[in-house]
N, C-alpha and C. Protein backbone atom coordinates (compact mmCIF):
# COMPACT_ATOMS: atom_id res chain seq x y z
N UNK A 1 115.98 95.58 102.33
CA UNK A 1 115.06 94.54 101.95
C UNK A 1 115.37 93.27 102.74
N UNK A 2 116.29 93.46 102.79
CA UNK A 2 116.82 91.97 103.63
C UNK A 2 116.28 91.45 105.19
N UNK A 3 116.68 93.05 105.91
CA UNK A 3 115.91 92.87 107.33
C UNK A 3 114.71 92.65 107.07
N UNK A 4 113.79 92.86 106.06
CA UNK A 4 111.96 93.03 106.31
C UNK A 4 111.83 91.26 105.71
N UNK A 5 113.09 90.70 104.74
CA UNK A 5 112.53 89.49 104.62
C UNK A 5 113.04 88.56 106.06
N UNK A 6 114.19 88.86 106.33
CA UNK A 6 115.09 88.51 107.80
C UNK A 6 113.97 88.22 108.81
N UNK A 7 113.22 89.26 109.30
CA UNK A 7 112.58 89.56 110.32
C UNK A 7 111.67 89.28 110.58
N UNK A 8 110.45 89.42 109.24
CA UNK A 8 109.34 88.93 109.05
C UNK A 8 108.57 87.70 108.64
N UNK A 9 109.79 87.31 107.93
CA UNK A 9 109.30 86.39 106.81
C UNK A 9 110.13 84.78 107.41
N UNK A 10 111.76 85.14 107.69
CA UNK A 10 112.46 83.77 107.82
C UNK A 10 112.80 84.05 109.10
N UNK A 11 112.82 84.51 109.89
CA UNK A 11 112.47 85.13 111.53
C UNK A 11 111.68 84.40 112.82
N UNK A 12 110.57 84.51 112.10
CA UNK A 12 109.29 83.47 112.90
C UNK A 12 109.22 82.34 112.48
N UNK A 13 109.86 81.71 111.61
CA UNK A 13 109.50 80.30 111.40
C UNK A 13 111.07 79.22 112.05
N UNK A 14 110.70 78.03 112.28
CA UNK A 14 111.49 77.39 113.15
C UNK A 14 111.79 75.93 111.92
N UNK A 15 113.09 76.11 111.34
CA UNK A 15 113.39 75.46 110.28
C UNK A 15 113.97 73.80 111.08
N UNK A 16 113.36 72.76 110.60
CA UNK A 16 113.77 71.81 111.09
C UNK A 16 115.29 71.25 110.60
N UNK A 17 115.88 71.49 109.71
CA UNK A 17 116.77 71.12 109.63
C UNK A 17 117.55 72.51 108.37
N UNK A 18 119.00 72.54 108.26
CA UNK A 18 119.45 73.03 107.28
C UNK A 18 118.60 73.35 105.74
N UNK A 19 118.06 72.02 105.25
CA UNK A 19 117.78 72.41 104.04
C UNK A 19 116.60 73.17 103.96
N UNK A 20 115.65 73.04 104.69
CA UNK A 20 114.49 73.99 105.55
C UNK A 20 114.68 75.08 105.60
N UNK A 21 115.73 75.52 106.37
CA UNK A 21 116.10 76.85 106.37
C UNK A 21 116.72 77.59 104.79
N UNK A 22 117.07 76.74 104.01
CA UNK A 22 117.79 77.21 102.85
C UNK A 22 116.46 77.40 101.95
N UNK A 23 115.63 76.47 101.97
CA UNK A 23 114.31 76.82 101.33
C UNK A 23 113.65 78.09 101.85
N UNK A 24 113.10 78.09 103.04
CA UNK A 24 112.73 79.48 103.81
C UNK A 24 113.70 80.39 103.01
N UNK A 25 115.00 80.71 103.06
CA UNK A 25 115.88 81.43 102.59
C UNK A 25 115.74 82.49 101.36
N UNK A 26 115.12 80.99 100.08
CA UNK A 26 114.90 81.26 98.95
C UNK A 26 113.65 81.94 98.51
N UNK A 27 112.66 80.72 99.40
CA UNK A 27 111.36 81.75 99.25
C UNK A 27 110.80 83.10 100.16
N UNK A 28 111.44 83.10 100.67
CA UNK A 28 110.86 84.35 101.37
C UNK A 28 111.41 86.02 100.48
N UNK A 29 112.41 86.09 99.56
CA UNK A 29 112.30 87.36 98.73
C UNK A 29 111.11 86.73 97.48
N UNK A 30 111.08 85.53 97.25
CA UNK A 30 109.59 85.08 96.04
C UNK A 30 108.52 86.19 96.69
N UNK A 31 108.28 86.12 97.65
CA UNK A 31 106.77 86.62 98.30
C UNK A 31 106.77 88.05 97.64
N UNK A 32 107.98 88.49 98.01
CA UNK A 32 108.14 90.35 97.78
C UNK A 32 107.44 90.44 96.24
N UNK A 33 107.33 89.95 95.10
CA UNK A 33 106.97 89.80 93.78
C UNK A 33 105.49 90.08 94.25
N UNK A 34 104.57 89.37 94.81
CA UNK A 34 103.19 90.42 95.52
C UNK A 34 103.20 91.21 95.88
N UNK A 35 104.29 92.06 96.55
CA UNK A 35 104.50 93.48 97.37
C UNK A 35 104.83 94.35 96.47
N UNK A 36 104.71 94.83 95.16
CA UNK A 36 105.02 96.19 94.75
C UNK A 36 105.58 96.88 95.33
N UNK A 37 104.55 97.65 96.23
CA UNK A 37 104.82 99.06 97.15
C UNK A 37 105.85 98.58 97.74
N UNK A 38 106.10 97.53 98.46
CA UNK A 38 106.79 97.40 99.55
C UNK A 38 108.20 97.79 98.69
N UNK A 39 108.24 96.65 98.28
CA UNK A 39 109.72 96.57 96.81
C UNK A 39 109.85 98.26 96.88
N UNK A 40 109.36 99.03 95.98
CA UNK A 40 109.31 99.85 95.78
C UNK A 40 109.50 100.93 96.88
N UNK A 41 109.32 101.07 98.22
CA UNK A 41 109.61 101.55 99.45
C UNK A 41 110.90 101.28 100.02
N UNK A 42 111.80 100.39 99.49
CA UNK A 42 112.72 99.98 99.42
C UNK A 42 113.83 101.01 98.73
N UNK A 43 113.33 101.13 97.13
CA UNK A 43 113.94 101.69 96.55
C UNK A 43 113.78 103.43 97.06
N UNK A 44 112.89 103.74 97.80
CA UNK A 44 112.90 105.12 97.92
C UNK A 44 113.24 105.91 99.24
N UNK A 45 113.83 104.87 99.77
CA UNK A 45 114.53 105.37 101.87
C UNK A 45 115.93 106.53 101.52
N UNK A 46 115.46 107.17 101.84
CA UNK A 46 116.80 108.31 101.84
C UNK A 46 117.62 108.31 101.87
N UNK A 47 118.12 107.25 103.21
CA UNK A 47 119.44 106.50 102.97
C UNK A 47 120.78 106.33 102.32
N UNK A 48 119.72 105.95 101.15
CA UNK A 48 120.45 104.81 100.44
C UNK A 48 120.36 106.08 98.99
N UNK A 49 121.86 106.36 98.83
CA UNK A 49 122.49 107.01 97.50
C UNK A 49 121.62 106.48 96.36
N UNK A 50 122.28 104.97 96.31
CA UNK A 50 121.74 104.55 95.19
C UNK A 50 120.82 104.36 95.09
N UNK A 51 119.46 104.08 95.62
CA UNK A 51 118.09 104.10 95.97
C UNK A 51 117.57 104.95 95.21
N UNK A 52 117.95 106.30 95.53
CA UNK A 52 117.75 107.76 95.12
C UNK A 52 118.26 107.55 93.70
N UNK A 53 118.76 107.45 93.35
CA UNK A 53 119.19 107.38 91.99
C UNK A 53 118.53 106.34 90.79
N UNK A 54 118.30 105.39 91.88
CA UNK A 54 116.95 104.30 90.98
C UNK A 54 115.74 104.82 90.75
N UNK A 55 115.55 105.32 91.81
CA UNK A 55 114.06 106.02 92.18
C UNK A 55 114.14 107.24 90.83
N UNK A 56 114.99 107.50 91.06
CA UNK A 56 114.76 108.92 89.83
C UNK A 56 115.08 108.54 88.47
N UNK A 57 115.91 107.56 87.88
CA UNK A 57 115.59 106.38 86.87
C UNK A 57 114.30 106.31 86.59
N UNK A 58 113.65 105.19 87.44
CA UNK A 58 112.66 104.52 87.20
C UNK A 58 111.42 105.56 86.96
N UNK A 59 111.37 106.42 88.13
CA UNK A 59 110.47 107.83 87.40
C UNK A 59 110.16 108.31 86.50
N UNK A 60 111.60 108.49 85.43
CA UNK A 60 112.07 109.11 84.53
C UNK A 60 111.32 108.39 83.36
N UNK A 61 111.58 106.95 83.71
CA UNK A 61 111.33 106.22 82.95
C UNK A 61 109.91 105.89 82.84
N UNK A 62 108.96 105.88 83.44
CA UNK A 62 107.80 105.65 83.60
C UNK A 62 106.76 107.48 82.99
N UNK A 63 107.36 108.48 83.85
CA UNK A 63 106.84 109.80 83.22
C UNK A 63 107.13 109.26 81.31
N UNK A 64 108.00 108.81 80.83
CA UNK A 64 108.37 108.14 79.03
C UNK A 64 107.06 107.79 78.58
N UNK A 65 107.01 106.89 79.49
CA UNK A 65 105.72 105.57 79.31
C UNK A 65 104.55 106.35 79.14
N UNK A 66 103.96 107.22 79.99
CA UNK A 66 103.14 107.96 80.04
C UNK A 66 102.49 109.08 78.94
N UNK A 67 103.81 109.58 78.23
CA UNK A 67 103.55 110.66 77.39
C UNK A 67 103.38 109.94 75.61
């Protein structure tokens, strides 16, 4: 999650001073709260052990919700 906010988000912008950049910093994971999927694409990269293990949590937990 970090590189896609890193890269995309606090990456291209040109912070005029320190506290600029610490703001950029803060808001740029705020945005992800509109991204669902994205968030969520996050949690499901192969990768990542624990990912896999959220992912099948949160599944678990939602198939609950459902029935």
């Amino acid at each position: 999650m970090w590189h896609k906010v890193k890269n995309s988000q606090i990456g291209r912008a040109v912070p005029v001073n320190q506290n600029h950049l610490r703001q950029l910093a803060k808001s740029a994971p705020q945005r992800l709260k509109h991204l669902p999927e994205t968030v969520r694409g996050f949690f499901h990269d192969p990768n990542l052990a624990t990912s896999k293990a959220f992912a099948h949590d949160h599944q678990q937990s939602m198939n609950q919700r459902s029935h």
